[in-house]
PDB file of N, CA and C in Angstrom:
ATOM      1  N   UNK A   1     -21.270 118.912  13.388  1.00  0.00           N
ATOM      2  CA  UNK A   1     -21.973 117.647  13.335  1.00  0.00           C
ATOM      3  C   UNK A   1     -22.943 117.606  14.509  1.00  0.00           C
ATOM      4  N   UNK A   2     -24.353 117.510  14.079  1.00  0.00           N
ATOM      5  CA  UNK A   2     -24.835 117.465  15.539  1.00  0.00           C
ATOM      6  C   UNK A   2     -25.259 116.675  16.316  1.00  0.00           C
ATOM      7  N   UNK A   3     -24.495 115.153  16.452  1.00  0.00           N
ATOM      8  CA  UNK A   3     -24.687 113.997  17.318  1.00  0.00           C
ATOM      9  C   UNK A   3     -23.114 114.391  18.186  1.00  0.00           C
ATOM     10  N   UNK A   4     -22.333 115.131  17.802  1.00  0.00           N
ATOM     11  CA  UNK A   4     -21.279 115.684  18.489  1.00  0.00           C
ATOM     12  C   UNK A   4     -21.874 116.812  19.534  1.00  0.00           C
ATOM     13  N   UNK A   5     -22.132 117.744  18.450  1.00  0.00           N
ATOM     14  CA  UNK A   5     -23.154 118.753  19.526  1.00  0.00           C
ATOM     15  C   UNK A   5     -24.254 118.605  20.724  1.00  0.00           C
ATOM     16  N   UNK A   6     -24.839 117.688  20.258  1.00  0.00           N
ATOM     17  CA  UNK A   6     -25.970 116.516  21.308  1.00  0.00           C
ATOM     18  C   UNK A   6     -25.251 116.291  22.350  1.00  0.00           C
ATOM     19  N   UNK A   7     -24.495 115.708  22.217  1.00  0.00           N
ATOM     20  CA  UNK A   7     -23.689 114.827  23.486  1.00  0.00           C
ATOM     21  C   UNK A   7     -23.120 115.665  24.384  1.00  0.00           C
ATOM     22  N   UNK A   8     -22.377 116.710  23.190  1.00  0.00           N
ATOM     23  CA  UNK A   8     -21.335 117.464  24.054  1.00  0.00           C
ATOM     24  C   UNK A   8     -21.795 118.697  25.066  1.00  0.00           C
ATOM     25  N   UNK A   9     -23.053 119.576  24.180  1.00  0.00           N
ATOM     26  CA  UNK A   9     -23.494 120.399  24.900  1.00  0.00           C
ATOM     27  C   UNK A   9     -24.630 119.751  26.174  1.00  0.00           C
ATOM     28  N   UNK A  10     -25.238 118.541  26.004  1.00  0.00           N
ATOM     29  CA  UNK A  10     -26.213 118.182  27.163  1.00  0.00           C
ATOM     30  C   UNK A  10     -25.114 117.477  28.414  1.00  0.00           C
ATOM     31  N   UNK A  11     -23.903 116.761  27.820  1.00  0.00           N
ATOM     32  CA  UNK A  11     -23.224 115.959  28.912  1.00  0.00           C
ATOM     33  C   UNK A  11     -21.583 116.161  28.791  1.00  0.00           C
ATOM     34  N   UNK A  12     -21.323 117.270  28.420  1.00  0.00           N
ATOM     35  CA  UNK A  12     -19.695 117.418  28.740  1.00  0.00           C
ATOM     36  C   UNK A  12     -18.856 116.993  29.842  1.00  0.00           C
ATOM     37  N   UNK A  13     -19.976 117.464  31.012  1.00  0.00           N
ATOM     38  CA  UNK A  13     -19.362 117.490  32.274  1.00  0.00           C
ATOM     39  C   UNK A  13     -18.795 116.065  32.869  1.00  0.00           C
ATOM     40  N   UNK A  14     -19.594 114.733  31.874  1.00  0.00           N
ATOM     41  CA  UNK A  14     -19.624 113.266  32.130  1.00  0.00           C
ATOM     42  C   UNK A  14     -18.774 112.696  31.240  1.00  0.00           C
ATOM     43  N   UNK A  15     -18.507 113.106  29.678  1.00  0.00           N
ATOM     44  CA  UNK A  15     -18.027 112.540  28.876  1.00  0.00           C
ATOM     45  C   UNK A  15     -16.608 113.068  29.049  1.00  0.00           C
ATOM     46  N   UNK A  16     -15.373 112.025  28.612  1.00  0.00           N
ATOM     47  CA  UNK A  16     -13.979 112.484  28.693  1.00  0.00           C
ATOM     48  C   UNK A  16     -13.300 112.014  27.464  1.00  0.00           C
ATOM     49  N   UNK A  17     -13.838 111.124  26.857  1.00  0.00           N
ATOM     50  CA  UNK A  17     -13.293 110.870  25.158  1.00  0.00           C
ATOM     51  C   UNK A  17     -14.864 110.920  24.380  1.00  0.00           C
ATOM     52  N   UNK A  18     -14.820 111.606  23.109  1.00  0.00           N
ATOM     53  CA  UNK A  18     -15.773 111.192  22.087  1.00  0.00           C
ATOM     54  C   UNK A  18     -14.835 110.995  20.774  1.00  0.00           C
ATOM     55  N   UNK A  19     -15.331 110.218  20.279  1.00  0.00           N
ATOM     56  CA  UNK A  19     -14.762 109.526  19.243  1.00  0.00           C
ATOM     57  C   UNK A  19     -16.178 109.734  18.014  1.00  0.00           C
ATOM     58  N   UNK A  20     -16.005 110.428  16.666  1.00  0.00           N
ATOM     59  CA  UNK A  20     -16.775 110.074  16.046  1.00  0.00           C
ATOM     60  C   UNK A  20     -15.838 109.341  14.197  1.00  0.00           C
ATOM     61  N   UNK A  21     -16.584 107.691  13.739  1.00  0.00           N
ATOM     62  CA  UNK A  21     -15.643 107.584  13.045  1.00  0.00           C
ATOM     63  C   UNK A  21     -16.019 107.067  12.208  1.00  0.00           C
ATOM     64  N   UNK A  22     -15.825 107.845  10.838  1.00  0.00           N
ATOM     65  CA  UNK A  22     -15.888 107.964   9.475  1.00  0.00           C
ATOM     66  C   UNK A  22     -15.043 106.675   8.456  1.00  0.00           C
ATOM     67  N   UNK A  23     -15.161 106.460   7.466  1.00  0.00           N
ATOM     68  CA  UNK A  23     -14.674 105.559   6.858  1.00  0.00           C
ATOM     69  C   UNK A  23     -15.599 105.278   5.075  1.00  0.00           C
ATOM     70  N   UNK A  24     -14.880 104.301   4.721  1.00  0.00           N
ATOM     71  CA  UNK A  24     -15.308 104.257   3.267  1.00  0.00           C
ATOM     72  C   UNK A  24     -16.710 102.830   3.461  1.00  0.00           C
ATOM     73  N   UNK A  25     -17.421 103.639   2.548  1.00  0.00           N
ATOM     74  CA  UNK A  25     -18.583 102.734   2.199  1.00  0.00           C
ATOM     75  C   UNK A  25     -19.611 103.344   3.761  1.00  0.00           C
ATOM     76  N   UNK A  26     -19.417 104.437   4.027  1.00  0.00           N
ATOM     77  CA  UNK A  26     -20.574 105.304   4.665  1.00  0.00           C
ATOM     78  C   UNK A  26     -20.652 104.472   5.892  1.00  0.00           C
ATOM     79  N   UNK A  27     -19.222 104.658   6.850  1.00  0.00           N
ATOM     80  CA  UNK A  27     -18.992 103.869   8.175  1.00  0.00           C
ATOM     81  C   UNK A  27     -19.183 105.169   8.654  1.00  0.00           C
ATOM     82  N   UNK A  28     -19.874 105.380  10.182  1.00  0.00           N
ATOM     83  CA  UNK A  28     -20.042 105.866  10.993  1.00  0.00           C
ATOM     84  C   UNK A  28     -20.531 105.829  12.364  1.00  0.00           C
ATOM     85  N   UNK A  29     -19.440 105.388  13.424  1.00  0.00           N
ATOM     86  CA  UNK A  29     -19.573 104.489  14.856  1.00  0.00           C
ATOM     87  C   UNK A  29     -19.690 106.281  15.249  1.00  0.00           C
ATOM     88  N   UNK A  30     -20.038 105.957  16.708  1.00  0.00           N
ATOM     89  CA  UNK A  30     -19.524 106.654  17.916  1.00  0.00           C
ATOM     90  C   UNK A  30     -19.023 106.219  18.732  1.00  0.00           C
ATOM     91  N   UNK A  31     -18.208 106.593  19.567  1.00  0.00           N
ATOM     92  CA  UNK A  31     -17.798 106.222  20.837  1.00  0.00           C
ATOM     93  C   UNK A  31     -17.948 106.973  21.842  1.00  0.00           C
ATOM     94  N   UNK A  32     -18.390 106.831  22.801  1.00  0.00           N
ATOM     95  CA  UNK A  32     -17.973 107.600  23.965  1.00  0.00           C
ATOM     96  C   UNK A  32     -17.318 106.711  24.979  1.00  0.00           C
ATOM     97  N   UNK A  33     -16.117 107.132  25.585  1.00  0.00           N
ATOM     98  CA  UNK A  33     -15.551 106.464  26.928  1.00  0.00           C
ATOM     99  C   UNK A  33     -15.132 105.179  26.359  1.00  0.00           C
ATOM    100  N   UNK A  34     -14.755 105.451  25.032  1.00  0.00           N
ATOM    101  CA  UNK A  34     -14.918 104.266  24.531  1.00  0.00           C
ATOM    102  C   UNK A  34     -15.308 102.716  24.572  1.00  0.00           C
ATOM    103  N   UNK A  35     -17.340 103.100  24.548  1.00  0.00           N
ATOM    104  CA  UNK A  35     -17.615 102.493  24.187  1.00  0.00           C
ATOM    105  C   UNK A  35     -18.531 102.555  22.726  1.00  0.00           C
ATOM    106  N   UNK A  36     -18.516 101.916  21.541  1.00  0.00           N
ATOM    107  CA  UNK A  36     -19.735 102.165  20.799  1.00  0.00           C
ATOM    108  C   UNK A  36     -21.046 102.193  21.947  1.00  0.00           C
ATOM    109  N   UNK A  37     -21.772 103.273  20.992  1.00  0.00           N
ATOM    110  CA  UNK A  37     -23.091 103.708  21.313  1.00  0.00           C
ATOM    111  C   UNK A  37     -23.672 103.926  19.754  1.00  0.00           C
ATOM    112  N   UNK A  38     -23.166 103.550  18.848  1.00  0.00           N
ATOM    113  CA  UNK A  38     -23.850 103.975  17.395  1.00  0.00           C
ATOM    114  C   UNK A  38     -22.709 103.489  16.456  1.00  0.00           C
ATOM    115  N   UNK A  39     -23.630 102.366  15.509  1.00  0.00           N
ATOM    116  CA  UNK A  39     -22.656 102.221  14.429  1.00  0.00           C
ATOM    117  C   UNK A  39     -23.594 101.626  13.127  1.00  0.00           C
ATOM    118  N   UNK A  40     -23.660 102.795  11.943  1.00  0.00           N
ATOM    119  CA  UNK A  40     -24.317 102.557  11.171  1.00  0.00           C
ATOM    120  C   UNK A  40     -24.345 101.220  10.185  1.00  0.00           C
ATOM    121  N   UNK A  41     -23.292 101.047  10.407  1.00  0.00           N
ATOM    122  CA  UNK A  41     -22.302  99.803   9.592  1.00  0.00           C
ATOM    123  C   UNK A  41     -23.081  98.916  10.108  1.00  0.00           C
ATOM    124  N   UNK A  42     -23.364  98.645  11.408  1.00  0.00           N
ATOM    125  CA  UNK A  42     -24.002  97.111  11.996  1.00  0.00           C
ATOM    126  C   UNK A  42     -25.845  97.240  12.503  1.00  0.00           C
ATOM    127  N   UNK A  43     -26.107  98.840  12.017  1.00  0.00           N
ATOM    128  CA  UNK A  43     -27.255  99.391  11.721  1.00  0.00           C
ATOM    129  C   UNK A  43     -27.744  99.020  10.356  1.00  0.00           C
ATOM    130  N   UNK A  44     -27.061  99.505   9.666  1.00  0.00           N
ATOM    131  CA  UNK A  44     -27.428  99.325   8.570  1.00  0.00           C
ATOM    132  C   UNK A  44     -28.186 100.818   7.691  1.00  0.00           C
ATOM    133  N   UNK A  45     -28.179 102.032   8.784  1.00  0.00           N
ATOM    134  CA  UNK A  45     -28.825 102.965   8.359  1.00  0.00           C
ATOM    135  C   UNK A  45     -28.675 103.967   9.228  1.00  0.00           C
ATOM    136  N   UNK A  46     -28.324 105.331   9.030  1.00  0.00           N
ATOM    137  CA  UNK A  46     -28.234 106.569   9.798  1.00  0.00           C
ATOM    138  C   UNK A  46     -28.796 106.881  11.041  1.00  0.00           C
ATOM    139  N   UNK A  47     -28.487 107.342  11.835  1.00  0.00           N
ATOM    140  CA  UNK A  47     -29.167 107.237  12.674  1.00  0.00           C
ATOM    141  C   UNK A  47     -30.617 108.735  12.707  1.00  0.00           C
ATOM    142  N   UNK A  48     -31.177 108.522  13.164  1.00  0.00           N
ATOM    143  CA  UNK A  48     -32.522 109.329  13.373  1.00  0.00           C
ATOM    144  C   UNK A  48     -32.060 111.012  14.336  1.00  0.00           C
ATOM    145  N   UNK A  49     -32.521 112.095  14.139  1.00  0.00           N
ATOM    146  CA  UNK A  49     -32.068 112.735  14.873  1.00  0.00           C
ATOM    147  C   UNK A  49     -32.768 112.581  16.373  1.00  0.00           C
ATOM    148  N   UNK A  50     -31.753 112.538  17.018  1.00  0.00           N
ATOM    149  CA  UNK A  50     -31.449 112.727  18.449  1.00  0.00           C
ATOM    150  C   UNK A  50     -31.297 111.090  19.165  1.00  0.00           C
ATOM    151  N   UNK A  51     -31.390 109.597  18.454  1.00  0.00           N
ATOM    152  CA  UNK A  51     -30.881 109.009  18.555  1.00  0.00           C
ATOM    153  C   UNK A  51     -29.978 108.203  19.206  1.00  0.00           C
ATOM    154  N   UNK A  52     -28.667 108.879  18.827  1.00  0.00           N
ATOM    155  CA  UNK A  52     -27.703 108.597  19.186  1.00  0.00           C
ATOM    156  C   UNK A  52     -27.574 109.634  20.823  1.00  0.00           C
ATOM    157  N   UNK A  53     -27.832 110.381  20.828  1.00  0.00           N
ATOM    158  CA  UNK A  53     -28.380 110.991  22.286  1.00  0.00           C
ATOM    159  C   UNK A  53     -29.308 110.389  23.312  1.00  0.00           C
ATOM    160  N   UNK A  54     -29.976 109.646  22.723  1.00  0.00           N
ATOM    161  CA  UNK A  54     -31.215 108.651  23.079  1.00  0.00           C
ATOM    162  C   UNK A  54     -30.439 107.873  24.105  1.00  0.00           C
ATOM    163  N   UNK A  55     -29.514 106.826  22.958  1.00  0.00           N
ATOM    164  CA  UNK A  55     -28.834 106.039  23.025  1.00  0.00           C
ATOM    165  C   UNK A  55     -27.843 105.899  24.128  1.00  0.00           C
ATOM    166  N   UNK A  56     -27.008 106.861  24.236  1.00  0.00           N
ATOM    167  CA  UNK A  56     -26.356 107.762  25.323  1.00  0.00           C
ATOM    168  C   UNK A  56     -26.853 108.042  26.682  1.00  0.00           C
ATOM    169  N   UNK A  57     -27.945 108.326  27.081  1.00  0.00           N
ATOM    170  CA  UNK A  57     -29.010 108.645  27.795  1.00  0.00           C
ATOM    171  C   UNK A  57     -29.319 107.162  28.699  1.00  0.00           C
ATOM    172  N   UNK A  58     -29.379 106.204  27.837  1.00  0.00           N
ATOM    173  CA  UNK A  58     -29.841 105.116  28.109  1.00  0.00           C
ATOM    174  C   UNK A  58     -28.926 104.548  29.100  1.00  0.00           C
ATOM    175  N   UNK A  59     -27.251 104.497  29.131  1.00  0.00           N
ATOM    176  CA  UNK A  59     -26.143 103.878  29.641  1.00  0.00           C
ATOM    177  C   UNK A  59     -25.654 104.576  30.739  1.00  0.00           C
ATOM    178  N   UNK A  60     -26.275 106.292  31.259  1.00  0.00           N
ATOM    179  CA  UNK A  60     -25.834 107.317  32.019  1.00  0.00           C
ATOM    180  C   UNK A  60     -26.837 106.190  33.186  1.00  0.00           C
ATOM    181  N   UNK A  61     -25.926 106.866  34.335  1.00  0.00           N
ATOM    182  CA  UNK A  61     -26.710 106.217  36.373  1.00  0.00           C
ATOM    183  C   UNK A  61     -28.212 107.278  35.726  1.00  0.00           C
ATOM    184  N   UNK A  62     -28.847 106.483  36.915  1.00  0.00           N
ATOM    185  CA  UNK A  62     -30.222 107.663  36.366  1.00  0.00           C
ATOM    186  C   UNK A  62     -29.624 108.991  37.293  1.00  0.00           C
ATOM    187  N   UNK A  63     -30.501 110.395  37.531  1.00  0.00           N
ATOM    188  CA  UNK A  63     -30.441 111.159  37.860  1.00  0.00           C
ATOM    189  C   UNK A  63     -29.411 111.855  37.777  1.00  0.00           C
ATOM    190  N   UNK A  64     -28.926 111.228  36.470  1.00  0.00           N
ATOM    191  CA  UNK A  64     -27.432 112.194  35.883  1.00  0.00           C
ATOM    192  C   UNK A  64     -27.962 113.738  35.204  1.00  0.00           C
ATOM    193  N   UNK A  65     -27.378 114.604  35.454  1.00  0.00           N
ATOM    194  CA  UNK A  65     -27.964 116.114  35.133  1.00  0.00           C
ATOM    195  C   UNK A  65     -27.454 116.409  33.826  1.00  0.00           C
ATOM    196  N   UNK A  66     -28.234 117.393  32.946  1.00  0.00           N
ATOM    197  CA  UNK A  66     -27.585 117.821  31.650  1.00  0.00           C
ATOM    198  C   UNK A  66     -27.155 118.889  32.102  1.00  0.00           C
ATOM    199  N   UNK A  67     -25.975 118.789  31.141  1.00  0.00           N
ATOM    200  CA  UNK A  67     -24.975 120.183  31.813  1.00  0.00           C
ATOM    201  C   UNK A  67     -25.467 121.083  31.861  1.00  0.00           C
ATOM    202  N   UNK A  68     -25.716 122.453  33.202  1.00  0.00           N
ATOM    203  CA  UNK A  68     -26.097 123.592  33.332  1.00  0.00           C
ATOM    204  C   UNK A  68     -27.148 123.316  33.538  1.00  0.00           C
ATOM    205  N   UNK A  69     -27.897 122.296  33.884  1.00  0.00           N
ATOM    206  CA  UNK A  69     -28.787 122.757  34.908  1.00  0.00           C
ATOM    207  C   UNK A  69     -28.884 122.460  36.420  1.00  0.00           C
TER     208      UNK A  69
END
């Protein structure tokens, strides 16, 4: 899945729970650290690629590093 891959390969080193969660009638939240950061259900529509990385990005201290560099 690659809003899993997004997150995980740019910010592993920061994240300690991801939660991604599926359901009937095409539910799909994220969580990280549990908090939502993405939920199509109250979207109303998929998210865009890179997005939900966007999204993520937005809630990090600034001058937070992507992993490996």
């Amino acid at each position: 899945m690659s809003v899993a891959r997004d997150l995980l390969t740019n910010y592993q080193h920061v994240i300690d729970e991801l939660r991604l969660v599926t359901g009937s009638k095409g539910v799909f939240d994220v969580e990280v650290d549990g908090e939502l950061i993405y939920s199509k259900h109250r979207i109303g529509r998929h998210a865009n690629a890179g997005e939900v990385l966007e999204k993520f990005r937005e809630l990090l201290p600034p001058g937070t590093r992507v992993y490996g560099t």
